[in-house]
N, C-alpha and C. Protein backbone atom coordinates (compact mmCIF):
# COMPACT_ATOMS: atom_id res chain seq x y z
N UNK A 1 26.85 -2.49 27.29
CA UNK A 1 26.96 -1.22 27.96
C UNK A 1 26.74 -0.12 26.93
N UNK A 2 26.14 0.72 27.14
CA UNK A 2 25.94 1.86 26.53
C UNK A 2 26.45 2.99 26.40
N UNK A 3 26.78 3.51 25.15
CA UNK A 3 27.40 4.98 25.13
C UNK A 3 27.46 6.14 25.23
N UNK A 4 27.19 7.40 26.50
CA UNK A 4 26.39 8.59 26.54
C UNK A 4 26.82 9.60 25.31
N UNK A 5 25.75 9.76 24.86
CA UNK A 5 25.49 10.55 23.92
C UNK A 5 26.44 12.32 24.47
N UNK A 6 27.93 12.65 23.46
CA UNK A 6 28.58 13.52 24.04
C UNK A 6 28.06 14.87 23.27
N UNK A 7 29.10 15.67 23.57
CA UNK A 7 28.49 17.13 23.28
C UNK A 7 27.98 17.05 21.66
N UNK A 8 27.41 18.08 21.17
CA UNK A 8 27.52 18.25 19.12
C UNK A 8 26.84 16.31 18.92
N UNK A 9 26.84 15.49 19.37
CA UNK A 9 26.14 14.93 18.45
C UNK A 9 24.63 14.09 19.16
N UNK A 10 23.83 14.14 18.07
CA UNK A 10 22.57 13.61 18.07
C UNK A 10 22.37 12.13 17.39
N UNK A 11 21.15 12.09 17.54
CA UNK A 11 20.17 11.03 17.63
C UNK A 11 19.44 10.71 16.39
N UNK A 12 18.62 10.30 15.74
CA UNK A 12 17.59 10.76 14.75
C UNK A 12 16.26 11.59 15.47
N UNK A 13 15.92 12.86 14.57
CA UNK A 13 14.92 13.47 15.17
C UNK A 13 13.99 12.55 14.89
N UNK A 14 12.87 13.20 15.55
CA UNK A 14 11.33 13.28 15.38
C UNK A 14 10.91 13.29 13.89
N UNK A 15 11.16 14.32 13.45
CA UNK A 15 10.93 14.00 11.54
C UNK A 15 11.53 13.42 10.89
N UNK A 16 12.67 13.18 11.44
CA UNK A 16 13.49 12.22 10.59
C UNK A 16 12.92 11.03 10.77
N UNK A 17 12.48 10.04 11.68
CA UNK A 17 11.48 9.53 11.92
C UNK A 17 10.22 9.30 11.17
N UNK A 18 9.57 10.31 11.35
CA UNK A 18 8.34 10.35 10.50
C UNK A 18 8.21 10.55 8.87
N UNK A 19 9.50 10.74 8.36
CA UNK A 19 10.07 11.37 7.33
C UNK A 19 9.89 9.48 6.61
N UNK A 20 10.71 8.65 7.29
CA UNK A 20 10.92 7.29 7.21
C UNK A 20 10.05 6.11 7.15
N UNK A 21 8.86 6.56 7.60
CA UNK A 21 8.04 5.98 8.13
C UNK A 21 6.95 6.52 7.04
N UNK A 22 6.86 7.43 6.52
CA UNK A 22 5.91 8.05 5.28
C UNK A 22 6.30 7.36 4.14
N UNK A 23 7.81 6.81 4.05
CA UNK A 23 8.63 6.38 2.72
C UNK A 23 8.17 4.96 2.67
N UNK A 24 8.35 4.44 4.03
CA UNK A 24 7.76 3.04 4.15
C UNK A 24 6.41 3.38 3.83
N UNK A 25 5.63 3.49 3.99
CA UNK A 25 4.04 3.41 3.90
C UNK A 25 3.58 3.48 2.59
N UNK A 26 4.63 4.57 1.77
CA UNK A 26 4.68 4.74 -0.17
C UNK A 26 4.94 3.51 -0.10
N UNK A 27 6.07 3.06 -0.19
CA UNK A 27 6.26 1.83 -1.45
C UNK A 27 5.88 0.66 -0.13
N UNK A 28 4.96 0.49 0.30
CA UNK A 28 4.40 -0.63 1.08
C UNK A 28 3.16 -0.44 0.32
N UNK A 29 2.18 0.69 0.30
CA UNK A 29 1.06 0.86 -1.15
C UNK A 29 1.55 1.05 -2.47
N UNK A 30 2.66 0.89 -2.50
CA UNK A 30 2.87 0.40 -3.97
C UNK A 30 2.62 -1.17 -4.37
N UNK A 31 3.79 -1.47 -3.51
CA UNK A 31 3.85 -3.07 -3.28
C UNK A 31 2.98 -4.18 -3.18
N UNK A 32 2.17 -3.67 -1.90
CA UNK A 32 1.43 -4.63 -2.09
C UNK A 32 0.33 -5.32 -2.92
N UNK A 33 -0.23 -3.66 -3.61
CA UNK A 33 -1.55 -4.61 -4.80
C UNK A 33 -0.87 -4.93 -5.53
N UNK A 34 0.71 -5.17 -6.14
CA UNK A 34 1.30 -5.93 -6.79
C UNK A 34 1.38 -7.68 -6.48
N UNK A 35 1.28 -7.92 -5.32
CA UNK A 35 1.49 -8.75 -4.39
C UNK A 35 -0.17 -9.50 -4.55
N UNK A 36 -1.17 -8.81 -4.58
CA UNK A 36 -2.26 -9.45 -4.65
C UNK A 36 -2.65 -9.76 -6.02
N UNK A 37 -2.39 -9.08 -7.07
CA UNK A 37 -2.43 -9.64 -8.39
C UNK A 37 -1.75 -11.01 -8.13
N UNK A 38 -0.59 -11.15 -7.96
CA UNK A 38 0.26 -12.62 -8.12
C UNK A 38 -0.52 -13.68 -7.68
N UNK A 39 -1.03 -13.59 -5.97
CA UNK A 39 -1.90 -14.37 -5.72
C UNK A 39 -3.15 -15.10 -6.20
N UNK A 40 -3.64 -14.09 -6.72
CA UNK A 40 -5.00 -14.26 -7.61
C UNK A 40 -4.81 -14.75 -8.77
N UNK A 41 -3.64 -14.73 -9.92
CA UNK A 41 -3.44 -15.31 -10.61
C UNK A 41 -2.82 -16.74 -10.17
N UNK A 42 -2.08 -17.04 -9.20
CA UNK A 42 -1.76 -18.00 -9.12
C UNK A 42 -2.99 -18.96 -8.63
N UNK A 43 -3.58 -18.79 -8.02
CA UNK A 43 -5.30 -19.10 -7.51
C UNK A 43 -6.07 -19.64 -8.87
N UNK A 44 -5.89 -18.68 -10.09
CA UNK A 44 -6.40 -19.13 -11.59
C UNK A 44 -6.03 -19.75 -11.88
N UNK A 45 -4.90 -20.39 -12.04
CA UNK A 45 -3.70 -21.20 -12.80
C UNK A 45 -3.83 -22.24 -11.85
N UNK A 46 -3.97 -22.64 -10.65
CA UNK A 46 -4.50 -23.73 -9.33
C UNK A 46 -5.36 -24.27 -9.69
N UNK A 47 -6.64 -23.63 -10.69
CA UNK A 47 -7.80 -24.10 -10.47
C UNK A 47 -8.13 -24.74 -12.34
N UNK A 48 -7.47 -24.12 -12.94
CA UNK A 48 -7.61 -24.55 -14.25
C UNK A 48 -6.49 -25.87 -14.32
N UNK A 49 -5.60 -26.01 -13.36
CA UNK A 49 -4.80 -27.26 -13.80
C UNK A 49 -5.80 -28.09 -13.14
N UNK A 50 -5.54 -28.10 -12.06
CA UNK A 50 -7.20 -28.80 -10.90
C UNK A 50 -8.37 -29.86 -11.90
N UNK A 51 -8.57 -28.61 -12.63
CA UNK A 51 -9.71 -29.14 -13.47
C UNK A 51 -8.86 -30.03 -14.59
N UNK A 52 -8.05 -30.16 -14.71
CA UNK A 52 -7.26 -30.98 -16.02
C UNK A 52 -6.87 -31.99 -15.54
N UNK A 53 -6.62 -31.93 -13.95
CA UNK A 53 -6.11 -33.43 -13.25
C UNK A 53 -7.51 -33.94 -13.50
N UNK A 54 -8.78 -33.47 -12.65
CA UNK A 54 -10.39 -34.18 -12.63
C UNK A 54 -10.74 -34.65 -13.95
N UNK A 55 -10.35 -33.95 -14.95
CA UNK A 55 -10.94 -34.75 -16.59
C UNK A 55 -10.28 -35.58 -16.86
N UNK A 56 -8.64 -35.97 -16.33
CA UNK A 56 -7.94 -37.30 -16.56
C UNK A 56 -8.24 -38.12 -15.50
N UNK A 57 -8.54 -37.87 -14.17
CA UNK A 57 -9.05 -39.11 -13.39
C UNK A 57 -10.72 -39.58 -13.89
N UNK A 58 -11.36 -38.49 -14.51
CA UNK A 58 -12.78 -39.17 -15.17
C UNK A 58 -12.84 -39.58 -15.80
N UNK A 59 -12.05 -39.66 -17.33
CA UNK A 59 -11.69 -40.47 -17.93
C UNK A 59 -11.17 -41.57 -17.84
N UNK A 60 -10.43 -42.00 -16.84
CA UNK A 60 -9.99 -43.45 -15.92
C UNK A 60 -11.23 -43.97 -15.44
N UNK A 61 -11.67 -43.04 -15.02
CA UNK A 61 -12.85 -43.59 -14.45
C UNK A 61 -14.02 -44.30 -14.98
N UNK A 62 -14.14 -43.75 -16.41
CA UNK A 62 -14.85 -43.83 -17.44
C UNK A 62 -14.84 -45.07 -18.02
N UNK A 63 -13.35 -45.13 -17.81
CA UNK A 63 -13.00 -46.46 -18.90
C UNK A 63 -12.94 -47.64 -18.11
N UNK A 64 -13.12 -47.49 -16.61
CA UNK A 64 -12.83 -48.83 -15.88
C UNK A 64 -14.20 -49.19 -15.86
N UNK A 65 -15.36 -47.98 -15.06
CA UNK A 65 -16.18 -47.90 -15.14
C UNK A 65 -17.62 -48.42 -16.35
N UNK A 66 -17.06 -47.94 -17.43
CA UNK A 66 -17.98 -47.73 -18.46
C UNK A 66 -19.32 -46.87 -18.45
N UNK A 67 -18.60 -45.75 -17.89
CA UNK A 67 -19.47 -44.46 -18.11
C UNK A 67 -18.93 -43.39 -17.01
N UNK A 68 -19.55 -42.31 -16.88
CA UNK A 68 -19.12 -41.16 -15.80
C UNK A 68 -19.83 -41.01 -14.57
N UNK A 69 -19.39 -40.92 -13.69
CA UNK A 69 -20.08 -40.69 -12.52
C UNK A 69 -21.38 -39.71 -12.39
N UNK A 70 -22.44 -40.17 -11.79
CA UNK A 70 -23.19 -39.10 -11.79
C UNK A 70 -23.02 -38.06 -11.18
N UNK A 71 -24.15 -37.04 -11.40
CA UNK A 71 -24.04 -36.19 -11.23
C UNK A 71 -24.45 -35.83 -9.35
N UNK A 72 -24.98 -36.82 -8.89
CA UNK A 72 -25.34 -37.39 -7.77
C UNK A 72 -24.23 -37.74 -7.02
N UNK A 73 -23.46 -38.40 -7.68
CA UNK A 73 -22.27 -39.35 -6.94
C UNK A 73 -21.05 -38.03 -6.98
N UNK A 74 -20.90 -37.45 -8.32
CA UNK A 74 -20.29 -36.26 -8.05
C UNK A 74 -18.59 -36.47 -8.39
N UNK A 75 -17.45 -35.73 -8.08
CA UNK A 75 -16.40 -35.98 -8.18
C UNK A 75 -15.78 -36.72 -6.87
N UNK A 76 -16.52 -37.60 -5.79
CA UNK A 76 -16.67 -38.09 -4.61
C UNK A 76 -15.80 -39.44 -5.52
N UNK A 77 -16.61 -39.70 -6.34
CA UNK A 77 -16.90 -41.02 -6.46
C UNK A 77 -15.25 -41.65 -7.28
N UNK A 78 -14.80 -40.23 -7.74
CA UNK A 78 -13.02 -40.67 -8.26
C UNK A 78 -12.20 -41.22 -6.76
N UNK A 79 -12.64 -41.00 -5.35
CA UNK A 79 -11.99 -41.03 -4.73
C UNK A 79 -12.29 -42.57 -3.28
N UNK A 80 -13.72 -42.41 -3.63
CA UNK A 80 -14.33 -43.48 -3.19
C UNK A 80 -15.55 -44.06 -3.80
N UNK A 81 -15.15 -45.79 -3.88
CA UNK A 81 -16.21 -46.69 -4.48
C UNK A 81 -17.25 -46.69 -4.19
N UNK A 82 -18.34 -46.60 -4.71
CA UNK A 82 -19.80 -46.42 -4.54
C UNK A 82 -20.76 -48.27 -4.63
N UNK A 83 -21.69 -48.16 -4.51
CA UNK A 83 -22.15 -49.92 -3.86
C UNK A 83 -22.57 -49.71 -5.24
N UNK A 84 -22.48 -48.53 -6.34
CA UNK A 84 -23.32 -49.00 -7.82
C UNK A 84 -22.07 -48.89 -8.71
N UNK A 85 -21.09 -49.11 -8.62
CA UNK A 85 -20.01 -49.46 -9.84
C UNK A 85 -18.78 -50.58 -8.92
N UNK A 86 -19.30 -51.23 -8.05
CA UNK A 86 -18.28 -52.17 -7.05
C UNK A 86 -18.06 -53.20 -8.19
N UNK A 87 -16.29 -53.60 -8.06
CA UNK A 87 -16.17 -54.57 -9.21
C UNK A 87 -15.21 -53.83 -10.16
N UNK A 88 -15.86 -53.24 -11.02
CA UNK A 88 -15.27 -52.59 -11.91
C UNK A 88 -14.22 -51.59 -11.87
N UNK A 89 -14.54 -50.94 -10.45
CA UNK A 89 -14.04 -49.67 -9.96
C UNK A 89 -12.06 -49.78 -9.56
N UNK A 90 -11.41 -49.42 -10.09
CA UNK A 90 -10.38 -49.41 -9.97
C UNK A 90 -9.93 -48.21 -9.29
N UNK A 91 -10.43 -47.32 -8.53
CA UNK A 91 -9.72 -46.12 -8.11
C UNK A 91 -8.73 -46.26 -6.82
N UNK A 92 -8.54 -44.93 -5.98
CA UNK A 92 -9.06 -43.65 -5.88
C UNK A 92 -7.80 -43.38 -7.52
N UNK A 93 -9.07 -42.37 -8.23
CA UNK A 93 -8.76 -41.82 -9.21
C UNK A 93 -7.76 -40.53 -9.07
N UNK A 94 -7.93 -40.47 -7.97
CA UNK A 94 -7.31 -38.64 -7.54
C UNK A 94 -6.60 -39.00 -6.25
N UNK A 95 -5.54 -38.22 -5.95
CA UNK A 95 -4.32 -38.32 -5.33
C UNK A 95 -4.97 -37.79 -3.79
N UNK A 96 -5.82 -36.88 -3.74
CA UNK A 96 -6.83 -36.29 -2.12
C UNK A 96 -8.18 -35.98 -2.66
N UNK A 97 -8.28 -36.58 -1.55
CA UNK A 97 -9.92 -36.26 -1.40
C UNK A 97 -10.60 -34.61 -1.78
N UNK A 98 -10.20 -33.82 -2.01
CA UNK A 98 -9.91 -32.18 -1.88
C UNK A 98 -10.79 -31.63 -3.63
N UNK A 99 -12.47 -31.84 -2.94
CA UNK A 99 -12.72 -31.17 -4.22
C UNK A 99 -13.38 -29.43 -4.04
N UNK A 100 -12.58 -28.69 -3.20
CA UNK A 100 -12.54 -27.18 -3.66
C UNK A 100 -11.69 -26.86 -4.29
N UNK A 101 -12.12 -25.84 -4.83
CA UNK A 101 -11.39 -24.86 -6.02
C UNK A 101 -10.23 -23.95 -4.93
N UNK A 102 -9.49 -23.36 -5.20
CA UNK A 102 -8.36 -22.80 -4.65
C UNK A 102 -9.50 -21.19 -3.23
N UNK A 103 -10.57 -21.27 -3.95
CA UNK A 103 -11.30 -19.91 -3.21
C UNK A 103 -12.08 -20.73 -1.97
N UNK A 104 -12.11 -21.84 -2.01
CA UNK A 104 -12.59 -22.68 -0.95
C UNK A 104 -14.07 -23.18 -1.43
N UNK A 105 -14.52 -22.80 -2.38
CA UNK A 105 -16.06 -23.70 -3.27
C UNK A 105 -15.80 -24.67 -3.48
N UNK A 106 -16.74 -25.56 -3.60
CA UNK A 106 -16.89 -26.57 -4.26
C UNK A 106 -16.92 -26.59 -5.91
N UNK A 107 -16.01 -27.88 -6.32
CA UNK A 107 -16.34 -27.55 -7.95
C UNK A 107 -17.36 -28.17 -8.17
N UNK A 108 -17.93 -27.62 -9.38
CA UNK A 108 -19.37 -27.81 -9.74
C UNK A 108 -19.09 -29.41 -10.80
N UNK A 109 -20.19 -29.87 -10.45
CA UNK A 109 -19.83 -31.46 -11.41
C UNK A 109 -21.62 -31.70 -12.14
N UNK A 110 -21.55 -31.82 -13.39
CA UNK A 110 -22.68 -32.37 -13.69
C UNK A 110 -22.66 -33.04 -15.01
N UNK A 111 -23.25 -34.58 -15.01
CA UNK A 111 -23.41 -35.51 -15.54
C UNK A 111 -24.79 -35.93 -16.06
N UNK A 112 -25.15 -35.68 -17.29
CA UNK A 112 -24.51 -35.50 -18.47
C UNK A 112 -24.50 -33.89 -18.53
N UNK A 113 -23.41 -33.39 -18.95
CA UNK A 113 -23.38 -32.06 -19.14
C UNK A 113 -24.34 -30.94 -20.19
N UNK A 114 -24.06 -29.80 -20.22
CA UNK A 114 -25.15 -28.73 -20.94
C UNK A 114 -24.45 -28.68 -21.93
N UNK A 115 -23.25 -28.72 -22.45
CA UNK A 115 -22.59 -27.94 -23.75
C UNK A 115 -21.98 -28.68 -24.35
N UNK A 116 -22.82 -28.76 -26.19
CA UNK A 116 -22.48 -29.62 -27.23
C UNK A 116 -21.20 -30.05 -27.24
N UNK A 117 -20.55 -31.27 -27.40
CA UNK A 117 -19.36 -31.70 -27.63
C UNK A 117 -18.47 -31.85 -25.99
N UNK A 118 -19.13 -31.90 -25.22
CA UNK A 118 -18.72 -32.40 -23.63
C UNK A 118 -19.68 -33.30 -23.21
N UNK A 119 -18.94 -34.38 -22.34
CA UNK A 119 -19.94 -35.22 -22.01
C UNK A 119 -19.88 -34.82 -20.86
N UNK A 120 -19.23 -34.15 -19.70
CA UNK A 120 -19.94 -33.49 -18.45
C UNK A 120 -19.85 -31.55 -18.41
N UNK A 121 -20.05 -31.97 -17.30
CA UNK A 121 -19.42 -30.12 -17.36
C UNK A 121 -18.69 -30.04 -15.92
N UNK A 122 -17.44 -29.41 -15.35
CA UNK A 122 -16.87 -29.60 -14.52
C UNK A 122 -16.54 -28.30 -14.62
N UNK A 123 -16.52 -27.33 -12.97
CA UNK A 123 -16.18 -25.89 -13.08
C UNK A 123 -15.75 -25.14 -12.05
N UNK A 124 -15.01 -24.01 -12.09
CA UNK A 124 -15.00 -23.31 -10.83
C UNK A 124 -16.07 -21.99 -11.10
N UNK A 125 -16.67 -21.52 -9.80
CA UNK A 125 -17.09 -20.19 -10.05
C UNK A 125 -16.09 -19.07 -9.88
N UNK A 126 -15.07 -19.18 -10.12
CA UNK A 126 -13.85 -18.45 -9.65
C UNK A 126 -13.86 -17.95 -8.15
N UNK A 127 -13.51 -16.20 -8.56
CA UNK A 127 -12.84 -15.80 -7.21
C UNK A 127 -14.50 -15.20 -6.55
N UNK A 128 -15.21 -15.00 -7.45
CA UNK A 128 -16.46 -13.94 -6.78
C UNK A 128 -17.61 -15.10 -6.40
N UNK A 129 -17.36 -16.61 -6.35
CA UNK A 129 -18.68 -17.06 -6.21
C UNK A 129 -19.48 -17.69 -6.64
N UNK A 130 -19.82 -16.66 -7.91
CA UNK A 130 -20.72 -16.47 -8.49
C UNK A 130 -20.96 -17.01 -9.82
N UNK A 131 -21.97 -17.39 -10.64
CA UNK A 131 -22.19 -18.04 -12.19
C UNK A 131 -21.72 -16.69 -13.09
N UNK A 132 -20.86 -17.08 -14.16
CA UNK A 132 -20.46 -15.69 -14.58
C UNK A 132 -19.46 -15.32 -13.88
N UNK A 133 -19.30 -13.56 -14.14
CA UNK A 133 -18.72 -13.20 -13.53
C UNK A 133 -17.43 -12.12 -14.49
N UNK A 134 -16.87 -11.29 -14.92
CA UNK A 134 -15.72 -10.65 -15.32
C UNK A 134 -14.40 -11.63 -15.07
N UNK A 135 -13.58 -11.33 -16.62
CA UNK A 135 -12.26 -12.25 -16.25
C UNK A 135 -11.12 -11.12 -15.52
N UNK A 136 -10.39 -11.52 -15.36
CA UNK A 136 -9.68 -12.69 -15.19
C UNK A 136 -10.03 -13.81 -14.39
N UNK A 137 -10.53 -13.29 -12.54
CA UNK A 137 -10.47 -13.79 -11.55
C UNK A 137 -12.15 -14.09 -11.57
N UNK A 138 -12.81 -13.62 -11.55
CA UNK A 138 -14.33 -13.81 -11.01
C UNK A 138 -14.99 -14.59 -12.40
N UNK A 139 -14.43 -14.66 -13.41
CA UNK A 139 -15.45 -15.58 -14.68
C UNK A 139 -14.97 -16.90 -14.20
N UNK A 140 -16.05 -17.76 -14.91
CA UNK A 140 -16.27 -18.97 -14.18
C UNK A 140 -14.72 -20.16 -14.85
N UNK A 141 -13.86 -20.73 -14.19
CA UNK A 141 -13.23 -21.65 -15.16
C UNK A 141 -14.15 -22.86 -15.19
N UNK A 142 -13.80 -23.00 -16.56
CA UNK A 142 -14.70 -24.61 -17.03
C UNK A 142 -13.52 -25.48 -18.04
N UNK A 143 -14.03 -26.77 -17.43
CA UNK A 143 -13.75 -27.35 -18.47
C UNK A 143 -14.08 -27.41 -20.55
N UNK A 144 -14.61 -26.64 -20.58
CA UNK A 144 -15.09 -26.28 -21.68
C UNK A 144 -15.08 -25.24 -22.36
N UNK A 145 -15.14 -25.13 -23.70
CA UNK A 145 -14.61 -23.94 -24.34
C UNK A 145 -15.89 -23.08 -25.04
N UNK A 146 -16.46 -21.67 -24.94
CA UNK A 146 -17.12 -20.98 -25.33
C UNK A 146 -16.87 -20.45 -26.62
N UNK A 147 -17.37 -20.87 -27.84
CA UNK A 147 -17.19 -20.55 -29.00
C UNK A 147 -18.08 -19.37 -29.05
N UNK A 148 -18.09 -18.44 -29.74
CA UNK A 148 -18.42 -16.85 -30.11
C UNK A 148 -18.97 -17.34 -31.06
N UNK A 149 -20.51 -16.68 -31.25
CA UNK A 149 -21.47 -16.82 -31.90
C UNK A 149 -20.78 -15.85 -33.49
């Protein structure tokens, strides 16, 4: 049951209202691109462990195997036996089938790899896509390390 509002007292106005509603809207654009940094870093940190689980199941793989999957067969092949390594194959190397990167790409797999002192190359294009790219979020994670000329 409800209480009629008696003589002398009120309600919240109209600006008081809008007064409230301006305060929310500040620290809601404060907040939230705080909120999207976290994500995006946590998305980086997803995708660089990702890649550290795939170089220890290829290396299993490697060694049951006696060599790395191609580049053909892909990171498929940690998870299912192929009719050209049957026998030897001891997997699934990896816990799910699940080879996107946290942005929903595919990680890049290639056997034998481009860069001295790796025998593949395994990668995300990060958050933009793209080869390259600006760090934090959009440069590419790799398994591999870029030494400075």
């Amino acid at each position: 049951m409800t209480m009629p509002i008696k003589m002398g007292e009120s309600g919240m106005t109209l600006i008081e209202l809008t007064i409230v509603m301006v305060i929310i809207g500040l620290l809601a654009a404060l907040v939230i691109p705080q909120f999207r940094g976290v994500v995006d870093d946590a998305k980086l940190k997803t995708a660089q462990s990702e890649i550290q689980v795939f170089e220890g199941a290829l290396q299993r793989y490697s060694i049951d195997v006696g060599d790395y999957p191609t580049s053909e067969q892909g990171l498929r092949a940690l998870w299912q036996d192929s009719s050209l390594v049957s026998g030897s194959w001891r997997g699934p190397y990896v816990s799910k089938p699940k080879f996107q990167d946290p942005w929903g790409n595919e990680y890049i797999y290639r056997y034998p790899g481009n860069h001295q002192g790796y025998d593949y190359d395994l990668y995300s294009l990060g958050k933009d896509g793209k080869e390259g790219g600006d760090p934090p979020f959009n440069a590419d994670i790799t398994n591999w390390i870029e030494l400075a000329e």
